[in-house]
PDB file of N, CA and C in Angstrom:
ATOM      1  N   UNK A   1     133.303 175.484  78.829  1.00  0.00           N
ATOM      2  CA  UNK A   1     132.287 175.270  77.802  1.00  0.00           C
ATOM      3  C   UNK A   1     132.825 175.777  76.475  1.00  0.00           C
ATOM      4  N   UNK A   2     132.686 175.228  75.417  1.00  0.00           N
ATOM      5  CA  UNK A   2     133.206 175.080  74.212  1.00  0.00           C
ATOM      6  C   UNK A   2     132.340 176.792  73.501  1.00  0.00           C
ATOM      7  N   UNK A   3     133.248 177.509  72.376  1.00  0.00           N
ATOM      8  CA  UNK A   3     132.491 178.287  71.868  1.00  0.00           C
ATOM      9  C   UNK A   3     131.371 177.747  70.974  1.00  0.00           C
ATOM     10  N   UNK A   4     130.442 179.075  70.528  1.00  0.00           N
ATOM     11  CA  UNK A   4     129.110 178.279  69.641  1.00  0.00           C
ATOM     12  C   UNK A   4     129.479 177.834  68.599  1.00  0.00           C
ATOM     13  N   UNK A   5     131.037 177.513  68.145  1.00  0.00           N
ATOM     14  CA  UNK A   5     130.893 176.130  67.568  1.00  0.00           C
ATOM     15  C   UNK A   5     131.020 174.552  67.698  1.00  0.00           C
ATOM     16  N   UNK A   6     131.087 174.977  69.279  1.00  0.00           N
ATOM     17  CA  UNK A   6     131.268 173.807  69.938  1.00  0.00           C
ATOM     18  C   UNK A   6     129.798 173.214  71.031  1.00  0.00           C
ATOM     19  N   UNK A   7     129.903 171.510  70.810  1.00  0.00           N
ATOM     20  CA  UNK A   7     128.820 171.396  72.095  1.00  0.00           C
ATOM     21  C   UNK A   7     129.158 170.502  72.615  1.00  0.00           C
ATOM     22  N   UNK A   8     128.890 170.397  74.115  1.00  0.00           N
ATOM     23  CA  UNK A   8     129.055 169.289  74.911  1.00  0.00           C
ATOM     24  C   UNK A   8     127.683 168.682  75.468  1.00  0.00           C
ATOM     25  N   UNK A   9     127.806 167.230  75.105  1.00  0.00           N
ATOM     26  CA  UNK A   9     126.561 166.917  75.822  1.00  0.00           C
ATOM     27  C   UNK A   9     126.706 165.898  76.561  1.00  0.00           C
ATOM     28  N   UNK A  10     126.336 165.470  78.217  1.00  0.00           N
ATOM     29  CA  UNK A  10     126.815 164.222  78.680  1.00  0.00           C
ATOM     30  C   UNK A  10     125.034 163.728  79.728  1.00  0.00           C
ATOM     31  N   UNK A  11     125.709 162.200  79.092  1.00  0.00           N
ATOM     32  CA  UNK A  11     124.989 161.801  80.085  1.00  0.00           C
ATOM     33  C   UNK A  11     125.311 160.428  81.012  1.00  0.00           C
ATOM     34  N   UNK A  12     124.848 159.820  82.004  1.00  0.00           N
ATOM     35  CA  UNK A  12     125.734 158.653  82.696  1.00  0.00           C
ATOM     36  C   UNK A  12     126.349 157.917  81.747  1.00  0.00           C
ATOM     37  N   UNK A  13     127.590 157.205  81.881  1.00  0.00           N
ATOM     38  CA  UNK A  13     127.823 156.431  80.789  1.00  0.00           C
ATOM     39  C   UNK A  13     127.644 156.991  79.305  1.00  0.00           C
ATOM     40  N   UNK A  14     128.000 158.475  79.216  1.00  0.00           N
ATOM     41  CA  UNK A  14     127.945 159.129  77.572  1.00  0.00           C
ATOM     42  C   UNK A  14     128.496 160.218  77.638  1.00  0.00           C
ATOM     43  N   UNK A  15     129.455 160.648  76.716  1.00  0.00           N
ATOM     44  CA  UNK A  15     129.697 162.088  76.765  1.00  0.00           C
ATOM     45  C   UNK A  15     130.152 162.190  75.004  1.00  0.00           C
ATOM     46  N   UNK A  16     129.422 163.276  74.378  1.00  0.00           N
ATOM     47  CA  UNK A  16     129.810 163.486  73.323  1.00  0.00           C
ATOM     48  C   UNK A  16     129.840 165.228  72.824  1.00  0.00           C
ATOM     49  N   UNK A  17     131.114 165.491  72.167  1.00  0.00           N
ATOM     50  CA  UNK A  17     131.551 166.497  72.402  1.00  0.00           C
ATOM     51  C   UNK A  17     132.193 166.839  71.069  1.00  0.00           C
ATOM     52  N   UNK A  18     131.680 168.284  70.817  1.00  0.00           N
ATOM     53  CA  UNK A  18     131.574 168.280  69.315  1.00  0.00           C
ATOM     54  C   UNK A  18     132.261 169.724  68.768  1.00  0.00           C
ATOM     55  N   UNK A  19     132.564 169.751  67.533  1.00  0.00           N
ATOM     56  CA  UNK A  19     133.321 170.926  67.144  1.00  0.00           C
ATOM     57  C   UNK A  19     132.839 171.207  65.628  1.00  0.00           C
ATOM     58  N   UNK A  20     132.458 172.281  65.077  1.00  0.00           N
ATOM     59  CA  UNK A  20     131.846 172.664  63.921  1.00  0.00           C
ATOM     60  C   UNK A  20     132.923 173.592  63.228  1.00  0.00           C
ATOM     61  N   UNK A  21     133.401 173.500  61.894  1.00  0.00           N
ATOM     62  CA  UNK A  21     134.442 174.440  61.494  1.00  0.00           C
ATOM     63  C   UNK A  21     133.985 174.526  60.436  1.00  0.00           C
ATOM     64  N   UNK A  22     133.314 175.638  59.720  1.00  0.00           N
ATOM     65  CA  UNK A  22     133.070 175.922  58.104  1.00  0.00           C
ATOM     66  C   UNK A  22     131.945 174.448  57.551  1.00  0.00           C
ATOM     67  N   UNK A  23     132.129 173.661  56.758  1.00  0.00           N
ATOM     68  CA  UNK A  23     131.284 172.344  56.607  1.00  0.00           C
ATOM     69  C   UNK A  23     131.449 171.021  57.141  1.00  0.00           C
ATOM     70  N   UNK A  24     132.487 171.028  58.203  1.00  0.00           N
ATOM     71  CA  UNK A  24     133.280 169.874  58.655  1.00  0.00           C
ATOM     72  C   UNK A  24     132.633 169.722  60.409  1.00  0.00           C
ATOM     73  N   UNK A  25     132.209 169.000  60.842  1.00  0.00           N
ATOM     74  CA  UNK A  25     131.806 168.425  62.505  1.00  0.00           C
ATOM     75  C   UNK A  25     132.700 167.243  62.980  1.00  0.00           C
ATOM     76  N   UNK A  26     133.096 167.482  63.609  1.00  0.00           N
ATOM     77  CA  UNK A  26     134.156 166.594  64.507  1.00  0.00           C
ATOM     78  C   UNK A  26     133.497 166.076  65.897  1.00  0.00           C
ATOM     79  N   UNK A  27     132.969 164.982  65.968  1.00  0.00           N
ATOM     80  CA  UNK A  27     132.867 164.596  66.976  1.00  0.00           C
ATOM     81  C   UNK A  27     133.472 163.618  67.607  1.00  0.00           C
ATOM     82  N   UNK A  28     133.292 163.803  68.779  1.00  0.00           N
ATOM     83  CA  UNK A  28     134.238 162.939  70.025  1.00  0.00           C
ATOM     84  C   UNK A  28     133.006 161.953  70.816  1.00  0.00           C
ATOM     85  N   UNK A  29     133.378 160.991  70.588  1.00  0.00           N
ATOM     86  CA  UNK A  29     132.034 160.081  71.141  1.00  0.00           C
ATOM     87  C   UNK A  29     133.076 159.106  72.590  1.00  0.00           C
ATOM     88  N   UNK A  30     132.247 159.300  73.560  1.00  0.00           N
ATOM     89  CA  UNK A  30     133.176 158.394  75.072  1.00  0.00           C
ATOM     90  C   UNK A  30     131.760 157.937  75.389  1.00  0.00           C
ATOM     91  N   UNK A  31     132.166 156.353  75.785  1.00  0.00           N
ATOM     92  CA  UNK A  31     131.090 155.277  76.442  1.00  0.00           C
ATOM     93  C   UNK A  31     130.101 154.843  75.590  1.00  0.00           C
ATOM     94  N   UNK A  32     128.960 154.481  75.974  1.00  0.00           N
ATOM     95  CA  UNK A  32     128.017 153.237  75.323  1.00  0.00           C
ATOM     96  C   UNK A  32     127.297 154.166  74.139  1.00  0.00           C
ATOM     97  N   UNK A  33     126.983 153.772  73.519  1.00  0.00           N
ATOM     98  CA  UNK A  33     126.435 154.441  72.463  1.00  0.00           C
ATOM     99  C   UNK A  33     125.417 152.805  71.908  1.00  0.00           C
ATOM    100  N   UNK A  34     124.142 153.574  72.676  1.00  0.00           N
ATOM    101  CA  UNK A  34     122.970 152.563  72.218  1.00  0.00           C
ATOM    102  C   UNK A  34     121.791 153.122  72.161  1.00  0.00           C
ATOM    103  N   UNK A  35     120.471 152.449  72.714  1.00  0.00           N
ATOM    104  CA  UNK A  35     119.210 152.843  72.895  1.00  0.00           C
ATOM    105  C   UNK A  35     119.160 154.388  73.233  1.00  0.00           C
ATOM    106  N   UNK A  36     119.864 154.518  74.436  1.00  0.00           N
ATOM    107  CA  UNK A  36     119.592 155.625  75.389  1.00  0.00           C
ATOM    108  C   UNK A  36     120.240 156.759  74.924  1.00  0.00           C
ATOM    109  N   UNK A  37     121.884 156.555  74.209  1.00  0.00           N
ATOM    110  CA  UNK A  37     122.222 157.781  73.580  1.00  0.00           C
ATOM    111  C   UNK A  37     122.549 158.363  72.003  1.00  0.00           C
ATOM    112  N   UNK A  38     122.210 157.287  71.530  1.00  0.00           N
ATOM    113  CA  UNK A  38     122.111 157.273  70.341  1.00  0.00           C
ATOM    114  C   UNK A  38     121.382 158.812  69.433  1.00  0.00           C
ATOM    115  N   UNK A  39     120.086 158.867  70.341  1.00  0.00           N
ATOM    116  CA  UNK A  39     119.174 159.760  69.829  1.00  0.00           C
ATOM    117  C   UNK A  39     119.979 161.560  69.866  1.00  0.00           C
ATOM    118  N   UNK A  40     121.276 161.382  70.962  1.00  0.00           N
ATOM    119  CA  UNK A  40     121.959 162.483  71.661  1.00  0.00           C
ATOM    120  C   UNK A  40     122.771 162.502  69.943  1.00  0.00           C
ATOM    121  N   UNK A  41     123.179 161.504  69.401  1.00  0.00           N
ATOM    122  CA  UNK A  41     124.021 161.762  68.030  1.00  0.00           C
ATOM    123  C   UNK A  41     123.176 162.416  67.152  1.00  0.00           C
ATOM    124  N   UNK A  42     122.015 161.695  66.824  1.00  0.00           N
ATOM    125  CA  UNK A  42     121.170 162.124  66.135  1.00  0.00           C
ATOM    126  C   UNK A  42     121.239 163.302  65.704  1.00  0.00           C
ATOM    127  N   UNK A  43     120.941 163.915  67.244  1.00  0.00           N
ATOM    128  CA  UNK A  43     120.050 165.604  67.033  1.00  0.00           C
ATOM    129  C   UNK A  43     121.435 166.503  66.953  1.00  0.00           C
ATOM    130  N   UNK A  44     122.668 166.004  67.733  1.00  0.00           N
ATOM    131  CA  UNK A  44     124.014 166.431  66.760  1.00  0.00           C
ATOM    132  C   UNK A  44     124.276 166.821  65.420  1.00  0.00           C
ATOM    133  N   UNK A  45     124.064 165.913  65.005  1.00  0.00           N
ATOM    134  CA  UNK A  45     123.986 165.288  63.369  1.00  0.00           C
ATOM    135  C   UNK A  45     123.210 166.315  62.908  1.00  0.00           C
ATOM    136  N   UNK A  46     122.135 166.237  63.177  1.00  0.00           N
ATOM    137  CA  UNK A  46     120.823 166.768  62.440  1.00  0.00           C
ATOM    138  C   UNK A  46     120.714 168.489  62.218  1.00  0.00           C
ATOM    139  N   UNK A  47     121.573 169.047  63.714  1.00  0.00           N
ATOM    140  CA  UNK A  47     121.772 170.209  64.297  1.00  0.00           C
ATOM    141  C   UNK A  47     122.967 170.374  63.242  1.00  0.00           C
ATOM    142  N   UNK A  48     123.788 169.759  62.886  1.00  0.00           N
ATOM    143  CA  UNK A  48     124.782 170.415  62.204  1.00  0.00           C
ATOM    144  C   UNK A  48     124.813 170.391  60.388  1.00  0.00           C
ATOM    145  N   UNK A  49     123.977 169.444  60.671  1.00  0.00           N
ATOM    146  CA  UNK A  49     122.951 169.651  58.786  1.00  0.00           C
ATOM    147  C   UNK A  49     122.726 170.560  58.638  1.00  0.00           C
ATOM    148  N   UNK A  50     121.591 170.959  59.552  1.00  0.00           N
ATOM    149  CA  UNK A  50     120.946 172.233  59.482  1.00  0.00           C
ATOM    150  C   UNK A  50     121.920 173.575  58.949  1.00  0.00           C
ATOM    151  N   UNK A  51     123.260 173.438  59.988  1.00  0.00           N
ATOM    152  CA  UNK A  51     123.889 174.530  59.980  1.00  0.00           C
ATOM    153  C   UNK A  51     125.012 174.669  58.983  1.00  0.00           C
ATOM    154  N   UNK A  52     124.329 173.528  57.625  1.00  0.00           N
ATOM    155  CA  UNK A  52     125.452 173.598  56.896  1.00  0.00           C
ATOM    156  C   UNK A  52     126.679 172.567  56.467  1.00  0.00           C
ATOM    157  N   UNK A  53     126.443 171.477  57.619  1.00  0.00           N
ATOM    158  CA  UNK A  53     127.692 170.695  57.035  1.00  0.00           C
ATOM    159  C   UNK A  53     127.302 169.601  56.111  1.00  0.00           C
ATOM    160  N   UNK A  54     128.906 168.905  55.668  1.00  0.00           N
ATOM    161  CA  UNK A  54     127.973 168.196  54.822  1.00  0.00           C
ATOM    162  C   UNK A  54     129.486 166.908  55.005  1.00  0.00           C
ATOM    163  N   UNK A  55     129.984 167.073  55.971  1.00  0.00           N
ATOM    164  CA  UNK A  55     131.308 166.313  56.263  1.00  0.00           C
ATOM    165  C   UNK A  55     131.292 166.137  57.703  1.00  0.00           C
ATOM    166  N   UNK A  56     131.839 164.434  58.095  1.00  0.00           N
ATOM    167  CA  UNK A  56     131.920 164.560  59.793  1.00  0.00           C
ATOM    168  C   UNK A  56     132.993 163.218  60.069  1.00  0.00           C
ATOM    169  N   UNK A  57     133.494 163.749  61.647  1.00  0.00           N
ATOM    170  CA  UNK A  57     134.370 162.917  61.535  1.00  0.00           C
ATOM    171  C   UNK A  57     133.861 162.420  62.980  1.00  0.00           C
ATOM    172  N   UNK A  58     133.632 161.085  63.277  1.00  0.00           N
ATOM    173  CA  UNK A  58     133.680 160.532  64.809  1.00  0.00           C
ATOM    174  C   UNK A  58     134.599 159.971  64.926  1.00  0.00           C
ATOM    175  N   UNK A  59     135.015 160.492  66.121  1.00  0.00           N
ATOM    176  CA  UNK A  59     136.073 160.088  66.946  1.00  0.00           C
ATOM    177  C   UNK A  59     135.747 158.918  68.169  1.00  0.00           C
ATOM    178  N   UNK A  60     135.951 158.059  67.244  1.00  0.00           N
ATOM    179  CA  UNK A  60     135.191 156.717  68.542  1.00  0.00           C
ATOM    180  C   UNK A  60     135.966 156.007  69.207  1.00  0.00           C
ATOM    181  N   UNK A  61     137.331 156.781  69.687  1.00  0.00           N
ATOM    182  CA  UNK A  61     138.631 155.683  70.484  1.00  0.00           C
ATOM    183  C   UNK A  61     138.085 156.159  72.141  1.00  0.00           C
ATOM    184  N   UNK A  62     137.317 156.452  72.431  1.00  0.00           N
ATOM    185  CA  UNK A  62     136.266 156.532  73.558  1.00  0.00           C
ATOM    186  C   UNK A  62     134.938 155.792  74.083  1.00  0.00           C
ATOM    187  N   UNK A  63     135.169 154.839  72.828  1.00  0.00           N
ATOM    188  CA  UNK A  63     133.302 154.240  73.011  1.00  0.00           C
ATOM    189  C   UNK A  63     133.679 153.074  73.461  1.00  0.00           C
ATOM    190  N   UNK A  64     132.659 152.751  74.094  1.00  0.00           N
ATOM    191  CA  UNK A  64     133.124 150.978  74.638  1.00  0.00           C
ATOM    192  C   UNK A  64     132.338 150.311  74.103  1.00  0.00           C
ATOM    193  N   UNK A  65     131.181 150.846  73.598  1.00  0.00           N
ATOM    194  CA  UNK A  65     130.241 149.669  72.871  1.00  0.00           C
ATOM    195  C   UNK A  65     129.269 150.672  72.284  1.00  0.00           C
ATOM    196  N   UNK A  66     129.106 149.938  71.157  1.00  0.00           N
ATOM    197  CA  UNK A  66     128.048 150.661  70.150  1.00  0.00           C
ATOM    198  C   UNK A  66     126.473 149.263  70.138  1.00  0.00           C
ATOM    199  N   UNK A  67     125.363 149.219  70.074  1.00  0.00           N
ATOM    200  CA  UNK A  67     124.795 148.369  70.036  1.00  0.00           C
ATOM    201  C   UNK A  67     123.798 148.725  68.809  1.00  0.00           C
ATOM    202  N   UNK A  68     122.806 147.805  68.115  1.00  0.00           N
ATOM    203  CA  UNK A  68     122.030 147.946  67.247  1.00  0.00           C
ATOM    204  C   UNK A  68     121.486 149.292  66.709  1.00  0.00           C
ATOM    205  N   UNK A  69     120.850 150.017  67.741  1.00  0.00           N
ATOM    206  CA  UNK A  69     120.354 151.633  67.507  1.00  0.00           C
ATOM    207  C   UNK A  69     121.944 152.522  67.733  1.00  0.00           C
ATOM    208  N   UNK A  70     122.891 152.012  68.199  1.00  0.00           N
ATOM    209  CA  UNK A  70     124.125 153.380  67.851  1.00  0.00           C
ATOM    210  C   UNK A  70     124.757 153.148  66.923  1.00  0.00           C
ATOM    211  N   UNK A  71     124.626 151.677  66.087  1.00  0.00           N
ATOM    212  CA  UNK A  71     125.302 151.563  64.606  1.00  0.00           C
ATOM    213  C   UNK A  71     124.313 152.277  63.644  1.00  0.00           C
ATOM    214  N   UNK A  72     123.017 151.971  63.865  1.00  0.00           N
ATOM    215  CA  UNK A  72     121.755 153.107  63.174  1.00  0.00           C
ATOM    216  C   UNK A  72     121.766 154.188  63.123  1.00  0.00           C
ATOM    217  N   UNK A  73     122.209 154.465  64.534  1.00  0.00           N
ATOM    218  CA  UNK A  73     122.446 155.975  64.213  1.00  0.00           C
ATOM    219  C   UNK A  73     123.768 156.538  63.404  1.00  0.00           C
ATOM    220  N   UNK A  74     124.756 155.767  63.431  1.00  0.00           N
ATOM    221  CA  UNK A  74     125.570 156.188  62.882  1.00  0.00           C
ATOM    222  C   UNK A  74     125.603 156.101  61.363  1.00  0.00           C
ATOM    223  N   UNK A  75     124.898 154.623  60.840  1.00  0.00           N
ATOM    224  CA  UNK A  75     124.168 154.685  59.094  1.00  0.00           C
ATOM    225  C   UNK A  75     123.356 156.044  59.604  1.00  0.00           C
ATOM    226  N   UNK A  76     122.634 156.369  59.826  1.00  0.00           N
ATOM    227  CA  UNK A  76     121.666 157.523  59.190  1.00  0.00           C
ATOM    228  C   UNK A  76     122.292 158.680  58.994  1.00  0.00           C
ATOM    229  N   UNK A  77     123.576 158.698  59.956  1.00  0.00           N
ATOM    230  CA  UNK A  77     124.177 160.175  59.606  1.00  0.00           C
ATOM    231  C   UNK A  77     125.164 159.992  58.524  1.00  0.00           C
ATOM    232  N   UNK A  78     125.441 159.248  58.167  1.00  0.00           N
ATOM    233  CA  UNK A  78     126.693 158.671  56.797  1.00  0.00           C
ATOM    234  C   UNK A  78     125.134 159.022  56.014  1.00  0.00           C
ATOM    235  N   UNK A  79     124.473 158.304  55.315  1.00  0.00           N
ATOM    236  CA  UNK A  79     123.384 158.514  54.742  1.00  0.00           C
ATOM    237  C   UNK A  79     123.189 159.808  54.421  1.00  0.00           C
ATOM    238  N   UNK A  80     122.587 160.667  55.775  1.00  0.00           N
ATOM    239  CA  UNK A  80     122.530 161.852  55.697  1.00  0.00           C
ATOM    240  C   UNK A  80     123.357 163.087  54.727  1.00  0.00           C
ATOM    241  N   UNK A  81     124.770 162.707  55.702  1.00  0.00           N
ATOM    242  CA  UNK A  81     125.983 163.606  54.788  1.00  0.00           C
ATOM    243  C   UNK A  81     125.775 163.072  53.144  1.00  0.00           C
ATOM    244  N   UNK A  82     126.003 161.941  53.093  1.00  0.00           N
ATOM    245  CA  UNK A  82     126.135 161.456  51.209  1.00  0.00           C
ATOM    246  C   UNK A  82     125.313 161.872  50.937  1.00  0.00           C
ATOM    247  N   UNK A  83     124.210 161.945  51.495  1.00  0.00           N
ATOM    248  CA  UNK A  83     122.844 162.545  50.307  1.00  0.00           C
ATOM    249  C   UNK A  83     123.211 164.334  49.910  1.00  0.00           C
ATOM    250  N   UNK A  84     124.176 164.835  51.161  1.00  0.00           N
ATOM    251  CA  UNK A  84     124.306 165.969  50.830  1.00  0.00           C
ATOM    252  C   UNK A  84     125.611 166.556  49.903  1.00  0.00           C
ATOM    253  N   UNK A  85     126.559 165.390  49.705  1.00  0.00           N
ATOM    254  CA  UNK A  85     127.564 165.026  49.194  1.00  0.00           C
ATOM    255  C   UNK A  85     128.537 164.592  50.100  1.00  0.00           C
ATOM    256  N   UNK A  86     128.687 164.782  51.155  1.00  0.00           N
ATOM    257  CA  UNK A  86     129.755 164.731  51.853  1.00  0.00           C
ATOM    258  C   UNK A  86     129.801 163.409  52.582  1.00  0.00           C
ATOM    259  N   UNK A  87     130.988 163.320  53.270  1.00  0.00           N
ATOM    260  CA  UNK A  87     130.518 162.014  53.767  1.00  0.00           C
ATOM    261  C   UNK A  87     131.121 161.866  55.521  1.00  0.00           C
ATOM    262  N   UNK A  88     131.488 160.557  56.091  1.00  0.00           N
ATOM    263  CA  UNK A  88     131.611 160.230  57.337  1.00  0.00           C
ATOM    264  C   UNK A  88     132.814 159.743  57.605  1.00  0.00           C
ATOM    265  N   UNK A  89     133.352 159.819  58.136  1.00  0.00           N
ATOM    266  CA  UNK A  89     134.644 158.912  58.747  1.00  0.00           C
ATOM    267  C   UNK A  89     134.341 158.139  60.163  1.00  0.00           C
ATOM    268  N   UNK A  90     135.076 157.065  60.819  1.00  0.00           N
ATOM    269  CA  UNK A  90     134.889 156.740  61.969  1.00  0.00           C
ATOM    270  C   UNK A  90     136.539 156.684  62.293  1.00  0.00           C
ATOM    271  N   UNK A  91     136.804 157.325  63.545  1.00  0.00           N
ATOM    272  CA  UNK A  91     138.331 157.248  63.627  1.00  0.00           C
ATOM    273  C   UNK A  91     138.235 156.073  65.126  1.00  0.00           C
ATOM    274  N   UNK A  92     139.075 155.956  64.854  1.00  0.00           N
ATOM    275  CA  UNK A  92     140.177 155.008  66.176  1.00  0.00           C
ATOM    276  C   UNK A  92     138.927 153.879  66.752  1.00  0.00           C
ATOM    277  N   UNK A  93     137.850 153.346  65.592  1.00  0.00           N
ATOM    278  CA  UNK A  93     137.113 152.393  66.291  1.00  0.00           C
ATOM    279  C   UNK A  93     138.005 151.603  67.303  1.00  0.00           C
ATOM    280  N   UNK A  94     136.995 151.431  68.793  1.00  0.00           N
ATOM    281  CA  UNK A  94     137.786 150.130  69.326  1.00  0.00           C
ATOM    282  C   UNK A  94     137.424 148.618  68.862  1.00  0.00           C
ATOM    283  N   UNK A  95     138.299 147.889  68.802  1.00  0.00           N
ATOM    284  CA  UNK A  95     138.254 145.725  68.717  1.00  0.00           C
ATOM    285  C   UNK A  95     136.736 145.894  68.885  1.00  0.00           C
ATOM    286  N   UNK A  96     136.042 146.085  69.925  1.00  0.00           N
ATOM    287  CA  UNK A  96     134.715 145.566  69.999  1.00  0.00           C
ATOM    288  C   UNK A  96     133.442 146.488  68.988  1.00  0.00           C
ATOM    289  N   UNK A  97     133.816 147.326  69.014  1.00  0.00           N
ATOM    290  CA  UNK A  97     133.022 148.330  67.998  1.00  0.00           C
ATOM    291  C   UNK A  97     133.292 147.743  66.220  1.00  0.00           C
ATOM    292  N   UNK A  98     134.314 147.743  66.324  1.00  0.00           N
ATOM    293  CA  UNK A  98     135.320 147.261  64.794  1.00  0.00           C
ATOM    294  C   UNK A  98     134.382 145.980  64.548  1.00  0.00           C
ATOM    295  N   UNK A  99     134.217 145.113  65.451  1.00  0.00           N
ATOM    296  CA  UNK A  99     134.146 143.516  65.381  1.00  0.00           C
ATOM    297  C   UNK A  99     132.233 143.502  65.126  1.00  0.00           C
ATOM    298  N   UNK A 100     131.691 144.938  65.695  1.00  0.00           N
ATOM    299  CA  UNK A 100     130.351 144.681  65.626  1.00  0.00           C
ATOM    300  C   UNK A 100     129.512 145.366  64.424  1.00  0.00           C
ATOM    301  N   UNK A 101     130.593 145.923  63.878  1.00  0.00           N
ATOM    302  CA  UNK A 101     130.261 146.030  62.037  1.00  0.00           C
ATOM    303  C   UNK A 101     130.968 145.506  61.420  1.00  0.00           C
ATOM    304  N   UNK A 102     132.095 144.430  61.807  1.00  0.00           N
ATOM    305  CA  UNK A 102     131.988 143.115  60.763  1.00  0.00           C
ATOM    306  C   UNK A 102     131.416 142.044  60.759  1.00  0.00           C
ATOM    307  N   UNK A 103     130.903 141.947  61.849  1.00  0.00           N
ATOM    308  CA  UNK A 103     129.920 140.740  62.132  1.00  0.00           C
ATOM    309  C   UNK A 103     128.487 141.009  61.325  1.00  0.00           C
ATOM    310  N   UNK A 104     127.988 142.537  61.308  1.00  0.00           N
ATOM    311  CA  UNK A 104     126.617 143.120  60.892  1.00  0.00           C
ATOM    312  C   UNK A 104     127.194 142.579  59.246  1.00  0.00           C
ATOM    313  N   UNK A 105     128.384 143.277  59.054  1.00  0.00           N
ATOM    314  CA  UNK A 105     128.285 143.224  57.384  1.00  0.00           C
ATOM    315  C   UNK A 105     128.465 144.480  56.927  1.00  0.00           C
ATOM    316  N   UNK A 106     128.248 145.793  58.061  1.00  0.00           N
ATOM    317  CA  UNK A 106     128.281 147.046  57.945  1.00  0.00           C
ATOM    318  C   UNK A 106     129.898 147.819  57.343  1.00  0.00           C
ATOM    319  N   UNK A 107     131.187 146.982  57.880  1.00  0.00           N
ATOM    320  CA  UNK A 107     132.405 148.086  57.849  1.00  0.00           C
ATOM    321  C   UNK A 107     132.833 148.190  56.774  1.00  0.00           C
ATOM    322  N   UNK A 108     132.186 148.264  55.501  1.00  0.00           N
ATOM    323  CA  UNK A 108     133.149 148.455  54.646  1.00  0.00           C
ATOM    324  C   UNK A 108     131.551 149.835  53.988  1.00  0.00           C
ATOM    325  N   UNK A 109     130.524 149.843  54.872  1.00  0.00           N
ATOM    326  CA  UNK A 109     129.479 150.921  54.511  1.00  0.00           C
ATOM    327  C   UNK A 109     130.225 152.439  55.069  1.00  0.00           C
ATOM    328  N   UNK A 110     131.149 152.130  56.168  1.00  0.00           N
ATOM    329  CA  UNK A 110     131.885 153.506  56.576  1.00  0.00           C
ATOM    330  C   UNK A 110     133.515 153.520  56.216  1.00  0.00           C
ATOM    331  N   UNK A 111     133.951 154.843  56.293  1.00  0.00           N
ATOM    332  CA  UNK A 111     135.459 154.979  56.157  1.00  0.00           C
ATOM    333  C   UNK A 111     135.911 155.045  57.021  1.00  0.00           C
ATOM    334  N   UNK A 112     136.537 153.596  57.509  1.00  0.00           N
ATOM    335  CA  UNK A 112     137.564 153.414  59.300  1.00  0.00           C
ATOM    336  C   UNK A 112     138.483 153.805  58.840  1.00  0.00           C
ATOM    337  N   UNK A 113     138.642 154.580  59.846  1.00  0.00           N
ATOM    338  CA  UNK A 113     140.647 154.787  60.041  1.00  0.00           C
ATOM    339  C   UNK A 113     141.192 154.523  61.484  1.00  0.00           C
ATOM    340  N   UNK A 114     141.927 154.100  61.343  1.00  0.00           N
ATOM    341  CA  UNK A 114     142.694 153.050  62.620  1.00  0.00           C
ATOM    342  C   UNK A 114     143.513 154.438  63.540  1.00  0.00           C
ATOM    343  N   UNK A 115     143.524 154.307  64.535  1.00  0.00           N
ATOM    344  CA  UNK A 115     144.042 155.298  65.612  1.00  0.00           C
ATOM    345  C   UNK A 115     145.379 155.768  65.535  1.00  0.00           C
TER     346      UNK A 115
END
């Protein structure tokens, strides 16, 4: 188990796993990221507002699919950080994640960086 700047949270088909350093959150996102776990980013997100950050990085070369509510969730936390100044990165999107915020119209709303 990660120290208290770290959290792990899993659930079937989800595991996201997180690291807090000074204003910066690093998260590690593995499997579906939709309806069901989306809300698990959220309170991530929200939990590490609270505690100060205002910068985050997801690590999404783990996700196999993001659907309508896990691209939402991921605008609200970009949103979030900019309002506080800081902002979001998405690292190592996979082809199908990549392909489902250019199809939305969304990828040029986040900062991809390729794996």
């Amino acid at each position: 188990m990660p120290g208290p700047a770290g959290t792990v949270r899993a659930m079937a088909d989800f595991s996201l796993v997180t690291h807090r350093q000074g204003a910066m959150l690093t998260a590690v996102v593995r499997g579906e990221l939709d309806a069901a776990t989306a809300p698990e980013l959220q309170a991530v997100v929200s939990d590490a507002l609270g505690a100060g950050v205002i910068d985050a990085l997801i690590d999404c070369r783990g996700l196999r699919m993001a659907d309508s509510r896990g691209i939402g969730a991921l605008l609200a936390a970009k949103a979030a950080l900019t309002e506080r100044g800081g902002g979001l990165v998405l690292f190592g999107p996979p082809d199908n994640v990549r392909r489902a915020l250019d199809v939305t119209g969304l990828v040029d709303s986040f900062l991809v960086v390729d794996a």
